[in-house]
N, C-alpha and C. Protein backbone atom coordinates (compact mmCIF):
# COMPACT_ATOMS: atom_id res chain seq x y z
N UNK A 1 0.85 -1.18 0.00
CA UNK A 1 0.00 0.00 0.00
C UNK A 1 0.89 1.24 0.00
N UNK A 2 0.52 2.40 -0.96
CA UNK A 2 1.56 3.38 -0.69
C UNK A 2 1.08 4.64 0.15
N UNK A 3 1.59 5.57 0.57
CA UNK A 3 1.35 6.35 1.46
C UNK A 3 0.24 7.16 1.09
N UNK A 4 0.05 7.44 -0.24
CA UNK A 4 -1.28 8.20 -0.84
C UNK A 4 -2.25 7.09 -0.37
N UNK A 5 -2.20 6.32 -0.27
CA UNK A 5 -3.66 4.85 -0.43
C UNK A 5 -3.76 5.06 1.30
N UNK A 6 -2.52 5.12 2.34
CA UNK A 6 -2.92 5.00 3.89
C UNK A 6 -3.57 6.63 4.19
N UNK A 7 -3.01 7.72 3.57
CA UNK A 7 -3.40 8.42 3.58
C UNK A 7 -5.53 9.40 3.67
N UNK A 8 -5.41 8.45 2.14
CA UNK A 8 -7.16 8.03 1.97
C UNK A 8 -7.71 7.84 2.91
N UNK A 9 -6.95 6.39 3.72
CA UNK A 9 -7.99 5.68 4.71
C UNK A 9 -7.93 5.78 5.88
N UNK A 10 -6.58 6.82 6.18
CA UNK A 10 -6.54 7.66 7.92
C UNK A 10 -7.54 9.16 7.18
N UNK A 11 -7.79 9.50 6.02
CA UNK A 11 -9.11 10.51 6.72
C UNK A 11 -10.73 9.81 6.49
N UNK A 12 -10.37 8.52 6.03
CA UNK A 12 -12.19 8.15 5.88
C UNK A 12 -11.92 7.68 7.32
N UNK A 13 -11.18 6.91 7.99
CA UNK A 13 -11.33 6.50 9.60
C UNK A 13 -11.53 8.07 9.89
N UNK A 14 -10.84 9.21 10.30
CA UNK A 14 -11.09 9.78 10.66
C UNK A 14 -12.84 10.94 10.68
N UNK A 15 -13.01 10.72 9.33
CA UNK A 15 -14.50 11.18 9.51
C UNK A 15 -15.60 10.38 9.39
N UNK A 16 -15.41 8.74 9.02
CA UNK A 16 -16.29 7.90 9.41
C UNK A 16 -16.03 7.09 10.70
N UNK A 17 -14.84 6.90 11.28
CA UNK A 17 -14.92 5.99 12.92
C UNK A 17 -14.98 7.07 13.69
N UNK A 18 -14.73 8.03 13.93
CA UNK A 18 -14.44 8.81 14.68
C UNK A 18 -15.21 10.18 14.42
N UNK A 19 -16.19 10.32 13.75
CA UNK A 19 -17.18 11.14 13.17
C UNK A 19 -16.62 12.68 13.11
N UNK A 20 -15.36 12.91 12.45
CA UNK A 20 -14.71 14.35 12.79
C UNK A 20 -15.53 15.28 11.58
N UNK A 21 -15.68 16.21 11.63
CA UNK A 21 -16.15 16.74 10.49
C UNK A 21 -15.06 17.19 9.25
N UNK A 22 -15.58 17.49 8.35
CA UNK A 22 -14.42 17.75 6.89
C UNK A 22 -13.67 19.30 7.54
N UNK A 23 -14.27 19.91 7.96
CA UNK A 23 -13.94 21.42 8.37
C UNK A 23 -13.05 20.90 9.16
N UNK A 24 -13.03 19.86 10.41
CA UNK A 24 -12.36 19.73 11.26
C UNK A 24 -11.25 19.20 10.80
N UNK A 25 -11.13 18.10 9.78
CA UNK A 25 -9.95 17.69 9.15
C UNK A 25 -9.28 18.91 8.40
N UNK A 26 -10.09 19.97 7.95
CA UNK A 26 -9.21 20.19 6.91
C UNK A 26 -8.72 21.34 7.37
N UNK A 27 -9.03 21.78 8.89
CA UNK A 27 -8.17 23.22 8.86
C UNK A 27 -6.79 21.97 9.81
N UNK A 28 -6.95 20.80 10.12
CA UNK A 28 -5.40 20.64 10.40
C UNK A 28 -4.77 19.85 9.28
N UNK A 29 -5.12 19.73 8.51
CA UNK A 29 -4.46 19.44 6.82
C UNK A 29 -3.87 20.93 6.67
N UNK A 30 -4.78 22.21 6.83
CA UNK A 30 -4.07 23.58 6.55
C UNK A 30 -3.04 23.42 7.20
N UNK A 31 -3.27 23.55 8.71
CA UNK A 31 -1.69 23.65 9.23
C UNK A 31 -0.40 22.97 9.20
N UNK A 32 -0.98 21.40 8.47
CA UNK A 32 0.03 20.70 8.42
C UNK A 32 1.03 21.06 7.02
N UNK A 33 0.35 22.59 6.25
CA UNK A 33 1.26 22.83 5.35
C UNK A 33 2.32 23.85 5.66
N UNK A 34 2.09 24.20 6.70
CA UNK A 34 3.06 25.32 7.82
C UNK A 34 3.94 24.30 9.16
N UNK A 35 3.09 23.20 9.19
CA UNK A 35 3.91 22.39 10.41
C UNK A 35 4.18 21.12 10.06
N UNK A 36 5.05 20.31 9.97
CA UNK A 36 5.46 18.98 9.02
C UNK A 36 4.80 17.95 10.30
N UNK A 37 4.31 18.26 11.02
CA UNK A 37 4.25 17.43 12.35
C UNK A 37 2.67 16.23 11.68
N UNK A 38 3.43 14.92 12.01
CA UNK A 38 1.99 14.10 11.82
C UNK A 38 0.49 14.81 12.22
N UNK A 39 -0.46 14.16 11.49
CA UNK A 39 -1.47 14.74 11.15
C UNK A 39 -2.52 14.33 12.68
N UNK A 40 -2.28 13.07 13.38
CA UNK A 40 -2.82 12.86 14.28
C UNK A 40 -2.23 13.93 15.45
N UNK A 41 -0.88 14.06 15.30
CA UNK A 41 -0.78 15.34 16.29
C UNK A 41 -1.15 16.43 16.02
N UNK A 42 -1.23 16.92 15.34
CA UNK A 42 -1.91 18.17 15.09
C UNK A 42 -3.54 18.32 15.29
N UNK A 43 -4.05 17.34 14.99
CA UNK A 43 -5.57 16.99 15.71
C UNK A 43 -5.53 17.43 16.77
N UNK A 44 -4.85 16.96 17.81
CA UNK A 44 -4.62 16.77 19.10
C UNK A 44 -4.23 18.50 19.66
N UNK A 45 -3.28 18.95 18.99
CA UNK A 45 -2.20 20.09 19.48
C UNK A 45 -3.77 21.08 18.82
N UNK A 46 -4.72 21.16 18.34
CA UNK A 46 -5.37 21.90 17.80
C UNK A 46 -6.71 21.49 18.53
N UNK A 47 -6.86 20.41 19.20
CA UNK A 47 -8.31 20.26 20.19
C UNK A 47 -9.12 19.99 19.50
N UNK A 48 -8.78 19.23 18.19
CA UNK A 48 -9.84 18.63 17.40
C UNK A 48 -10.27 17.29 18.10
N UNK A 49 -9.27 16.51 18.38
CA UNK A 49 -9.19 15.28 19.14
C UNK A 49 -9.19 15.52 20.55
N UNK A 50 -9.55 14.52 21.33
CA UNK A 50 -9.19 14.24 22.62
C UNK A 50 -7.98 13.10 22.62
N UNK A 51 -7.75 12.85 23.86
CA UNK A 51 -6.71 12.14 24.20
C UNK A 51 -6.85 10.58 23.82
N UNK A 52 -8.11 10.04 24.09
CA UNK A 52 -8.93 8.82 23.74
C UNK A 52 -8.89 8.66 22.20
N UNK A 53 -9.53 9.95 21.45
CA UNK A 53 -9.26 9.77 20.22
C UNK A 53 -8.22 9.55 19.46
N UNK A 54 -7.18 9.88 20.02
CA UNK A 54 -5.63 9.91 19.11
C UNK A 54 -4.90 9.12 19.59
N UNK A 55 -5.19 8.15 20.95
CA UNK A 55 -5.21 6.88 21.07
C UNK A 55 -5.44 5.88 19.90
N UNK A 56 -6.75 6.18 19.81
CA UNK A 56 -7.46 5.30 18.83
C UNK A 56 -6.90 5.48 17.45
N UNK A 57 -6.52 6.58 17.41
CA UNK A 57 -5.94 6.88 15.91
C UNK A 57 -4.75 6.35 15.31
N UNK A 58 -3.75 6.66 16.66
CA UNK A 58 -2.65 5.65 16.70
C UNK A 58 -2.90 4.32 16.59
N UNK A 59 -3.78 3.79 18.06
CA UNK A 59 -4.03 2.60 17.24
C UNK A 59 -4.30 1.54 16.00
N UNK A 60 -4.80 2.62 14.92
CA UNK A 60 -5.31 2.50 13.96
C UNK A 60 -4.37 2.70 12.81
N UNK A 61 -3.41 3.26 13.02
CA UNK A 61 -1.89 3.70 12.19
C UNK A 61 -1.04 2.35 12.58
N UNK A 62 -1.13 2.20 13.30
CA UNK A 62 -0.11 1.18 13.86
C UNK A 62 -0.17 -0.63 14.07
N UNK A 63 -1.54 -1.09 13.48
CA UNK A 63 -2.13 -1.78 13.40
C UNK A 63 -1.02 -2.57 12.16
């Protein structure tokens, strides 16, 4: 699988398991073009996520 294809399916988990909204993904997609920092942290560092959630997210990366 290449990183465009995991890419796809860490934001459909993210707005279908985890019900985030597109607005919510996409202003930390914005910042992630000013901050190189993984995308689950920036969820997090931006209070899109909780702590539980980016648990789960990891979990879900790391699987």
């Amino acid at each position: 699988m290449t990183t465009h294809n995991k890419d796809i399916e860490l934001l459909y988990f993210l707005h279908n398991e985890l019900e985030l909204s597109h607005k919510d993904i996409a202003i930390a997609l914005k910042h992630r073009e000013f901050d190189p920092a993984p995308l689950p942290m920036l969820l997090w560092q931006y209070g899109l996520v909780n702590l539980e959630q980016l648990e789960k997210i990891l979990d879900w990366l790391y699987i």
